[in-house]
N, C-alpha and C. Protein backbone atom coordinates (compact mmCIF):
# COMPACT_ATOMS: atom_id res chain seq x y z
N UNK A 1 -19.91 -7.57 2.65
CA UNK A 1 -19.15 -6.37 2.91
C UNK A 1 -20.09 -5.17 2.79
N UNK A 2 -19.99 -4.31 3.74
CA UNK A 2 -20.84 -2.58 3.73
C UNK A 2 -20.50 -2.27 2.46
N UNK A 3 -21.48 -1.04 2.08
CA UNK A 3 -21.21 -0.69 1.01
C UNK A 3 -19.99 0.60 1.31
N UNK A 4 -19.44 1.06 0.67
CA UNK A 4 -18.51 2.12 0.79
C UNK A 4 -18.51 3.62 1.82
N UNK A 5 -17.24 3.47 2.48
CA UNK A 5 -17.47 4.16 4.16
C UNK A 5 -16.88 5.79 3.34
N UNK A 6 -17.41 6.97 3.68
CA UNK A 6 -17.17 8.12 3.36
C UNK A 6 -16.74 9.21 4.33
N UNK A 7 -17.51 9.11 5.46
CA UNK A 7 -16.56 9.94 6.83
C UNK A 7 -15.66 9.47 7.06
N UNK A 8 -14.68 10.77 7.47
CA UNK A 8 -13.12 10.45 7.69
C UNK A 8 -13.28 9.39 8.97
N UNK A 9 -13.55 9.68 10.11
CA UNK A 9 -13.17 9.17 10.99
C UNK A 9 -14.06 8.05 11.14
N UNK A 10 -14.86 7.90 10.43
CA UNK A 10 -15.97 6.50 10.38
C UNK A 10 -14.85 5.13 9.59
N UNK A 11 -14.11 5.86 8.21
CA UNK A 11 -13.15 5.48 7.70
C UNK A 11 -12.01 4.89 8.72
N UNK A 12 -11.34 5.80 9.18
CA UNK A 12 -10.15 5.50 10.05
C UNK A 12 -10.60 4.83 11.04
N UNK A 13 -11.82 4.59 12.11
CA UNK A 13 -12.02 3.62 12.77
C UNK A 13 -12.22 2.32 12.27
N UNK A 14 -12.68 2.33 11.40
CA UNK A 14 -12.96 1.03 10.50
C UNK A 14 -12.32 0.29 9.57
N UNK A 15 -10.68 0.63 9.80
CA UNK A 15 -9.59 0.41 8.52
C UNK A 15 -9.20 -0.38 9.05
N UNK A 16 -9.58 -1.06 10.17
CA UNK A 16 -8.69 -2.68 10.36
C UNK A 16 -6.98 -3.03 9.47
N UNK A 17 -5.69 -2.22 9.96
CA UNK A 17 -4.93 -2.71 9.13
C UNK A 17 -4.63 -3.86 9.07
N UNK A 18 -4.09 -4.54 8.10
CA UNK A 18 -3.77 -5.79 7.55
C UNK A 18 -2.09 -5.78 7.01
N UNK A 19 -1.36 -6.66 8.04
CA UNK A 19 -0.52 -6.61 7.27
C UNK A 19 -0.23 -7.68 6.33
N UNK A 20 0.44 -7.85 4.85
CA UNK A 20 0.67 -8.61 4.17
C UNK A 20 2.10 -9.10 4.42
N UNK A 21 2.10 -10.40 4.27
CA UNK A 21 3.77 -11.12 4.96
C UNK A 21 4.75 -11.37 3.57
N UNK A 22 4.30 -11.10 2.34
CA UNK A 22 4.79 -10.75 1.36
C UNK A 22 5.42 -9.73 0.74
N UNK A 23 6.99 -9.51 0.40
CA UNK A 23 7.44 -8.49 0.09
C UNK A 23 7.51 -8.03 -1.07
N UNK A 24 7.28 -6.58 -1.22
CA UNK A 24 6.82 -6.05 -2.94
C UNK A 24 8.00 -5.42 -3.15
N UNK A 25 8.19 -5.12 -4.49
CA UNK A 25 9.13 -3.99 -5.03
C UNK A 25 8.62 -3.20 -6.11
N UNK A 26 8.93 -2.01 -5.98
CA UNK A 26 8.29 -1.09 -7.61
C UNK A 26 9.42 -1.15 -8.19
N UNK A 27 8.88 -1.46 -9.39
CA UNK A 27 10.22 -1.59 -10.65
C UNK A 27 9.54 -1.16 -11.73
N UNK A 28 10.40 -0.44 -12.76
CA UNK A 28 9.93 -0.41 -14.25
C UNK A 28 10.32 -1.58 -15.12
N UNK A 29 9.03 -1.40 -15.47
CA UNK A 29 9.05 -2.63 -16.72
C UNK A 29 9.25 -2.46 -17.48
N UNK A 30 10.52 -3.33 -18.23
CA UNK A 30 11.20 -2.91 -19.34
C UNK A 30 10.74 -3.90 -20.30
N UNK A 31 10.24 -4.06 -21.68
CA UNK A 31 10.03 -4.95 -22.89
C UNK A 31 10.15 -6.21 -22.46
N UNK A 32 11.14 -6.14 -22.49
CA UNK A 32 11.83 -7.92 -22.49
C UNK A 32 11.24 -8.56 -21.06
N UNK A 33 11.63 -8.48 -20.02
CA UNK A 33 10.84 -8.24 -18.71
C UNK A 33 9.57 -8.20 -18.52
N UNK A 34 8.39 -7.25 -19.09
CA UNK A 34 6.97 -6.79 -19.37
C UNK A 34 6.13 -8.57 -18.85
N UNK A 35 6.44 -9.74 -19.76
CA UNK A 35 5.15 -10.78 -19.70
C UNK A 35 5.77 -11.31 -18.06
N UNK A 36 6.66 -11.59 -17.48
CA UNK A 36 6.94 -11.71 -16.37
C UNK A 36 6.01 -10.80 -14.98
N UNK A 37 6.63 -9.65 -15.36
CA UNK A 37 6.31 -8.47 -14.62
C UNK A 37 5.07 -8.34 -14.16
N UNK A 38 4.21 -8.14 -15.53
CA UNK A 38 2.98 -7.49 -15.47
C UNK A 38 2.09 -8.59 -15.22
N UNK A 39 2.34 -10.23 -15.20
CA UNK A 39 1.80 -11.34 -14.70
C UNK A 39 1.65 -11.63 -13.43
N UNK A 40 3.02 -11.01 -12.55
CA UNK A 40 3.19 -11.05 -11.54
C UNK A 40 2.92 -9.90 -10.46
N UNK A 41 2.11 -8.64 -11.01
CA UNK A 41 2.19 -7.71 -10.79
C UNK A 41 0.83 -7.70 -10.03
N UNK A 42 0.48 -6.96 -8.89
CA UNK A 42 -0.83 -6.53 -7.66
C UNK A 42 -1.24 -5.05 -8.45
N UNK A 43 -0.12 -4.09 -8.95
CA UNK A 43 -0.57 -3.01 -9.42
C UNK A 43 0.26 -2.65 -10.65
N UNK A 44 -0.22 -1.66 -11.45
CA UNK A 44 1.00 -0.75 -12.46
C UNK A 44 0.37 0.67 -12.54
N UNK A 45 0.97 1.20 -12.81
CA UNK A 45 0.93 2.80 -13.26
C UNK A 45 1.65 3.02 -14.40
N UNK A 46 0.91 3.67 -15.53
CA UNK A 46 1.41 4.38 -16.29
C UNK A 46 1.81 5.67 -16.59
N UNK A 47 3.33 6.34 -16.24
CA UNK A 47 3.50 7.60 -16.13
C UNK A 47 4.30 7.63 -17.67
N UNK A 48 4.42 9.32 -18.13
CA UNK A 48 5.33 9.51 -18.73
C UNK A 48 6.20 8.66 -19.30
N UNK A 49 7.20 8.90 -18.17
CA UNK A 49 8.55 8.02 -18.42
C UNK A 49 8.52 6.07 -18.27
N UNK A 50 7.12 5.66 -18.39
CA UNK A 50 7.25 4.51 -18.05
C UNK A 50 6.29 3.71 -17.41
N UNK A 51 6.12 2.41 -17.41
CA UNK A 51 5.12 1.43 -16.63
C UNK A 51 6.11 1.39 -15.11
N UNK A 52 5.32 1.89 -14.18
CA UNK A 52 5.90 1.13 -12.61
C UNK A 52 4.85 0.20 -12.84
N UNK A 53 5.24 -1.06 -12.00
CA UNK A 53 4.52 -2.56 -11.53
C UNK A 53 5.05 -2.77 -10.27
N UNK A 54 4.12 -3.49 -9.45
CA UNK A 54 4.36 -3.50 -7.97
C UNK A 54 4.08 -5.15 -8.28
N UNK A 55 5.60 -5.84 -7.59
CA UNK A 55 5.61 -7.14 -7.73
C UNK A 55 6.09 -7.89 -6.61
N UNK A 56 6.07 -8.98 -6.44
CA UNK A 56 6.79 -10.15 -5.27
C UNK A 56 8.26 -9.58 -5.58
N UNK A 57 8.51 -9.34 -4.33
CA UNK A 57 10.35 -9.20 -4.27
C UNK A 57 11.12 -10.24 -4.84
N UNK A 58 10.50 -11.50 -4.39
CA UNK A 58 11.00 -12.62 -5.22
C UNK A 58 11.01 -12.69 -6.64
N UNK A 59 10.28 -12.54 -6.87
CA UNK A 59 9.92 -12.44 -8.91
C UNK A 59 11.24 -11.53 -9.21
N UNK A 60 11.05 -10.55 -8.67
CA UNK A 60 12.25 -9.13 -9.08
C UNK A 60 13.79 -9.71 -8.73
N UNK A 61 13.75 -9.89 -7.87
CA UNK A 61 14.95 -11.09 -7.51
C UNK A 61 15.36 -11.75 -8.74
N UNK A 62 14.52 -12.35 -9.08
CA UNK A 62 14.54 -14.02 -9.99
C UNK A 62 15.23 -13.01 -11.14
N UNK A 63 14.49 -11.77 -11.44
CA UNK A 63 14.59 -11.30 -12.79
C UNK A 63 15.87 -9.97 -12.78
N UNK A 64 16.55 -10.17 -11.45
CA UNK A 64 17.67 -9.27 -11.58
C UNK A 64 17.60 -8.03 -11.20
N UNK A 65 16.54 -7.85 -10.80
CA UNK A 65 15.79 -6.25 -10.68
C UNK A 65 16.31 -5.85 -8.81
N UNK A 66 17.38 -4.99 -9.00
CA UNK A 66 17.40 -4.63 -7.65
C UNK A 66 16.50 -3.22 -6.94
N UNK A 67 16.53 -2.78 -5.64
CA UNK A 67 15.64 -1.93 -5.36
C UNK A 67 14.63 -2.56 -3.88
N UNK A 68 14.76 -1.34 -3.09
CA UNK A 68 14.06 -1.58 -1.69
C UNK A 68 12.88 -2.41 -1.56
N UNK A 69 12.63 -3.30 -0.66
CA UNK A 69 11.35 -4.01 -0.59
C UNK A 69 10.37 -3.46 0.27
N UNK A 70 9.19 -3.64 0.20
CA UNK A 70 8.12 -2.99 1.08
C UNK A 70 7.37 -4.07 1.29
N UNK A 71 6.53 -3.31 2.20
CA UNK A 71 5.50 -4.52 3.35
C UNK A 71 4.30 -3.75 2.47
N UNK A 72 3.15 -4.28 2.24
CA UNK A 72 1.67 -4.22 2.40
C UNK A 72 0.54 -3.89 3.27
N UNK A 73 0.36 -2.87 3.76
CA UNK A 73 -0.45 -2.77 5.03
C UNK A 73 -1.86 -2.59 4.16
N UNK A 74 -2.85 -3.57 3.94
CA UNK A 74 -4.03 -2.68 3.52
C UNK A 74 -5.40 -2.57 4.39
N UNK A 75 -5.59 -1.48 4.11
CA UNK A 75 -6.85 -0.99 5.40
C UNK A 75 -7.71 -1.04 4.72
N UNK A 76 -8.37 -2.25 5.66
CA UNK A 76 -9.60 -3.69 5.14
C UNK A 76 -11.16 -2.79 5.22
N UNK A 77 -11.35 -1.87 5.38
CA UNK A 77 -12.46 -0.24 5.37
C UNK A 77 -12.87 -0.49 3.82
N UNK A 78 -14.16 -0.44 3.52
CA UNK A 78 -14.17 -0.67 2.59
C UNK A 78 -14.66 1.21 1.78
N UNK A 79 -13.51 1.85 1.92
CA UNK A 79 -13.37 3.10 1.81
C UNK A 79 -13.53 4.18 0.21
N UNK A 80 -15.00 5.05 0.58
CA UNK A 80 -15.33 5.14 -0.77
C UNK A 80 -14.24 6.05 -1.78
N UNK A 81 -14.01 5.99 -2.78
CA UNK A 81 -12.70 6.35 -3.60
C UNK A 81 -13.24 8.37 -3.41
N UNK A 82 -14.34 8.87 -2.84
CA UNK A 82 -14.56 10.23 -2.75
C UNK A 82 -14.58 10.80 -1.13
N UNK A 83 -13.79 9.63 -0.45
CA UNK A 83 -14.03 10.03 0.35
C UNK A 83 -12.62 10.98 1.33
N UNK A 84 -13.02 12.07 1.90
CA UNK A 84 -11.69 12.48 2.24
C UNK A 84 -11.36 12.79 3.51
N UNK A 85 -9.66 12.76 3.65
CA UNK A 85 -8.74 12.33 4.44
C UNK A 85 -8.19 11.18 5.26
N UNK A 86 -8.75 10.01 4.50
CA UNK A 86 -7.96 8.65 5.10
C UNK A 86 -6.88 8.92 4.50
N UNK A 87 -6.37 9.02 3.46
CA UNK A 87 -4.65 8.98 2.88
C UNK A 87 -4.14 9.83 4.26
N UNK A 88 -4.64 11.25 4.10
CA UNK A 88 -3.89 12.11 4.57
C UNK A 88 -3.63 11.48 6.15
N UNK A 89 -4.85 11.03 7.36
CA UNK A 89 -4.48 10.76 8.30
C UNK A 89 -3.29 9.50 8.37
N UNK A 90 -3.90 8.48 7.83
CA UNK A 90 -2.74 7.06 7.60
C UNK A 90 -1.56 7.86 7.39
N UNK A 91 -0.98 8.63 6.28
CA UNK A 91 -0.07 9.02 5.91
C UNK A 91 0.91 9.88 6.45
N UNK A 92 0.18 10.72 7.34
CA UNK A 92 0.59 11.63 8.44
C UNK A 92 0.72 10.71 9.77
N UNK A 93 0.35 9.75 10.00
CA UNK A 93 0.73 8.91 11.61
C UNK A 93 1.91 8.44 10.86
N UNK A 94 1.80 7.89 10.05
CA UNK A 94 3.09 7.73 9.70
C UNK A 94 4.49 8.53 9.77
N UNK A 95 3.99 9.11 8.89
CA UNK A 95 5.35 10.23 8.79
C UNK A 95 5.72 10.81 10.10
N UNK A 96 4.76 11.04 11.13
CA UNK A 96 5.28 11.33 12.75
C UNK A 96 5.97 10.37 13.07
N UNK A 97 5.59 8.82 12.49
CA UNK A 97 6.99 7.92 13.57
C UNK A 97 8.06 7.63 12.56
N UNK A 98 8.08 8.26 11.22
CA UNK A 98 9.15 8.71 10.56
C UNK A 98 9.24 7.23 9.99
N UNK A 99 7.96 6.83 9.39
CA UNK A 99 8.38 5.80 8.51
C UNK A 99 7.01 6.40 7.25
N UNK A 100 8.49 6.22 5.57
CA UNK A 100 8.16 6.40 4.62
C UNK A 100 6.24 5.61 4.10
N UNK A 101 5.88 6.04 3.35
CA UNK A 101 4.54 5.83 2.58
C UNK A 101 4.20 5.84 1.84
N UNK A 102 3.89 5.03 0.88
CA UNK A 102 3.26 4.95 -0.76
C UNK A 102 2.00 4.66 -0.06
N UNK A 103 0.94 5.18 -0.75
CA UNK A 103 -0.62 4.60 -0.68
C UNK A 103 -1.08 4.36 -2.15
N UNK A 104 -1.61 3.32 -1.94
CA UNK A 104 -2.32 3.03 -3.65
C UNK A 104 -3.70 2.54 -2.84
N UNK A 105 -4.83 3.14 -3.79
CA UNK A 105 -6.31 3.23 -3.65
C UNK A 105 -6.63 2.25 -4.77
N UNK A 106 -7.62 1.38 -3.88
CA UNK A 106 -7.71 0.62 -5.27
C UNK A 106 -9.72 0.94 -5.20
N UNK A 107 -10.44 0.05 -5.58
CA UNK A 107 -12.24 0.09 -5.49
C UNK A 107 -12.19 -0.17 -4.20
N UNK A 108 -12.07 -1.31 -4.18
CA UNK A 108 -12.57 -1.24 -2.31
C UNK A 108 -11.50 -1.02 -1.20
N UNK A 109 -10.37 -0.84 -1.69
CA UNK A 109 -9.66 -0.82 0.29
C UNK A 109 -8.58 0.25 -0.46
N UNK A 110 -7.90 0.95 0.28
CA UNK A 110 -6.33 1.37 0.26
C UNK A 110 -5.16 0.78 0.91
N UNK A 111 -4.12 0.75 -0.10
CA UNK A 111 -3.06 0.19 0.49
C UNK A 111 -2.05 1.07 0.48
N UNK A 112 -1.60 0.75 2.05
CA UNK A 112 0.22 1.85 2.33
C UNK A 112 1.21 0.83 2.07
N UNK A 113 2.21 0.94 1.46
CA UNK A 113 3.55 0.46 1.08
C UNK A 113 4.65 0.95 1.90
N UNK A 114 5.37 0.16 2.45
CA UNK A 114 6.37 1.21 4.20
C UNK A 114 7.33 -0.07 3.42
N UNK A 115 8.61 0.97 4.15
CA UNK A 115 9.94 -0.01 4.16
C UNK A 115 9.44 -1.27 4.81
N UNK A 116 9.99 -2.28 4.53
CA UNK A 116 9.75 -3.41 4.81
C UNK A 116 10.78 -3.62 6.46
N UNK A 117 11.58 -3.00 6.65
CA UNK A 117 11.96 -3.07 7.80
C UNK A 117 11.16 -2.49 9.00
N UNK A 118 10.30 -1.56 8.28
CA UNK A 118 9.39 -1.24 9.18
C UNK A 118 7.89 -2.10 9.72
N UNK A 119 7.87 -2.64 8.83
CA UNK A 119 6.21 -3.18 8.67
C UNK A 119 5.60 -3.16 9.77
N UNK A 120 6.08 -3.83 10.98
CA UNK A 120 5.35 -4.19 12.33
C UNK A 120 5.70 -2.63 12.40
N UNK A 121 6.08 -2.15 13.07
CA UNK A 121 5.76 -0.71 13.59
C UNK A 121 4.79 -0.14 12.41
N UNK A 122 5.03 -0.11 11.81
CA UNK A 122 3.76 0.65 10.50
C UNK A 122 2.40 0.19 10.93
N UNK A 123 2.58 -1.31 11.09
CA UNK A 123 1.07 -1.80 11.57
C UNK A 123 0.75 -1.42 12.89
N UNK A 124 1.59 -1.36 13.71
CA UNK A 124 1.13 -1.02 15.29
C UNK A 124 0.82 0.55 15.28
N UNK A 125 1.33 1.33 14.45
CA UNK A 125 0.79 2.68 14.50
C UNK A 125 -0.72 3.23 13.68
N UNK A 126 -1.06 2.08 12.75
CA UNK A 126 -2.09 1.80 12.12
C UNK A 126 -2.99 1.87 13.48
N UNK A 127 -2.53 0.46 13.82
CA UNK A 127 -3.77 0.08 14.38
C UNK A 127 -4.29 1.11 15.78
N UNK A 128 -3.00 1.78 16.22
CA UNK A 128 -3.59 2.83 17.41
C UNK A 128 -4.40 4.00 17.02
N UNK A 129 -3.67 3.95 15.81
CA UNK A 129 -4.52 5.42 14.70
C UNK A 129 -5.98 5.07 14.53
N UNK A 130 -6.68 3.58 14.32
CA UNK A 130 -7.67 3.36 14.45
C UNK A 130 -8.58 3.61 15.55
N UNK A 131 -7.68 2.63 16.74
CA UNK A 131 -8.29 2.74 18.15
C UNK A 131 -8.91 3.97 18.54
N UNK A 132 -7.64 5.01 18.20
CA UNK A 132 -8.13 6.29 18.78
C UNK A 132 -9.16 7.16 18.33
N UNK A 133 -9.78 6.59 16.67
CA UNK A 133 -11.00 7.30 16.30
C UNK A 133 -12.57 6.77 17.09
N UNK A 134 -12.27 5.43 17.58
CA UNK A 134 -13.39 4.74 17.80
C UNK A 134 -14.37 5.66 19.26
């Protein structure tokens, strides 16, 4: 893998989206819940009011936890964490075809989180958003 991409549009041509066929849910993790959760968990955040964990819809299911599911799109760019305006472009094609966006940045790639009813359109607007930097 390159080492970490820093121009925007070197970025956005090179984000290959990916979609994941697995459905997530953000939930707070509550005590009792927590060794489940956080076992089963791709991400967490610690705010204020609480641990969010991003888990298999299924797991959350299993454990009673209701709340919208999302698709995984992650843009396979191996995109440096200083580098700026990939959120903003990904995030903005989006929001023009009027589908919602979580992005979580991890070391090497970023991932958008879209209603899960959306996913294929999320990815097909990805991937033109790419095309068109090249």
């Amino acid at each position: 893998m390159a080492g970490p991409v820093r121009d925007r549009e070197a970025m956005i041509a090179a984000m290959e989206p990916r979609l994941d066929r697995t459905r997530w849910r953000f939930v707070l993790v509550s005590p009792d819940k927590a060794p489940q959760l956080l076992g089963g968990a791709i991400g967490t955040f610690r705010e204020d009011e609480g641990v969010t964990a991003i888990v298999p819809s299924e797991l959350a299911d299993e454990l009673g936890i209701e709340g919208p599911d999302f698709a995984r799109i992650t843009l396979m760019v191996h995109s440096d964490l200083e580098g700026v305006g990939l959120t903003a472009a990904v995030s903005g094609a989006l929001a023009d075809a009027g589908i919602a966006c979580n992005m979580v940045a991890a070391f090497h790639h970023d991932h958008a989180f879209v209603p899960a009813v959306h996913a294929e359109e999320a990815s097909d607007v990805l991937q033109e958003l790419s095309a068109s930097a090249t």
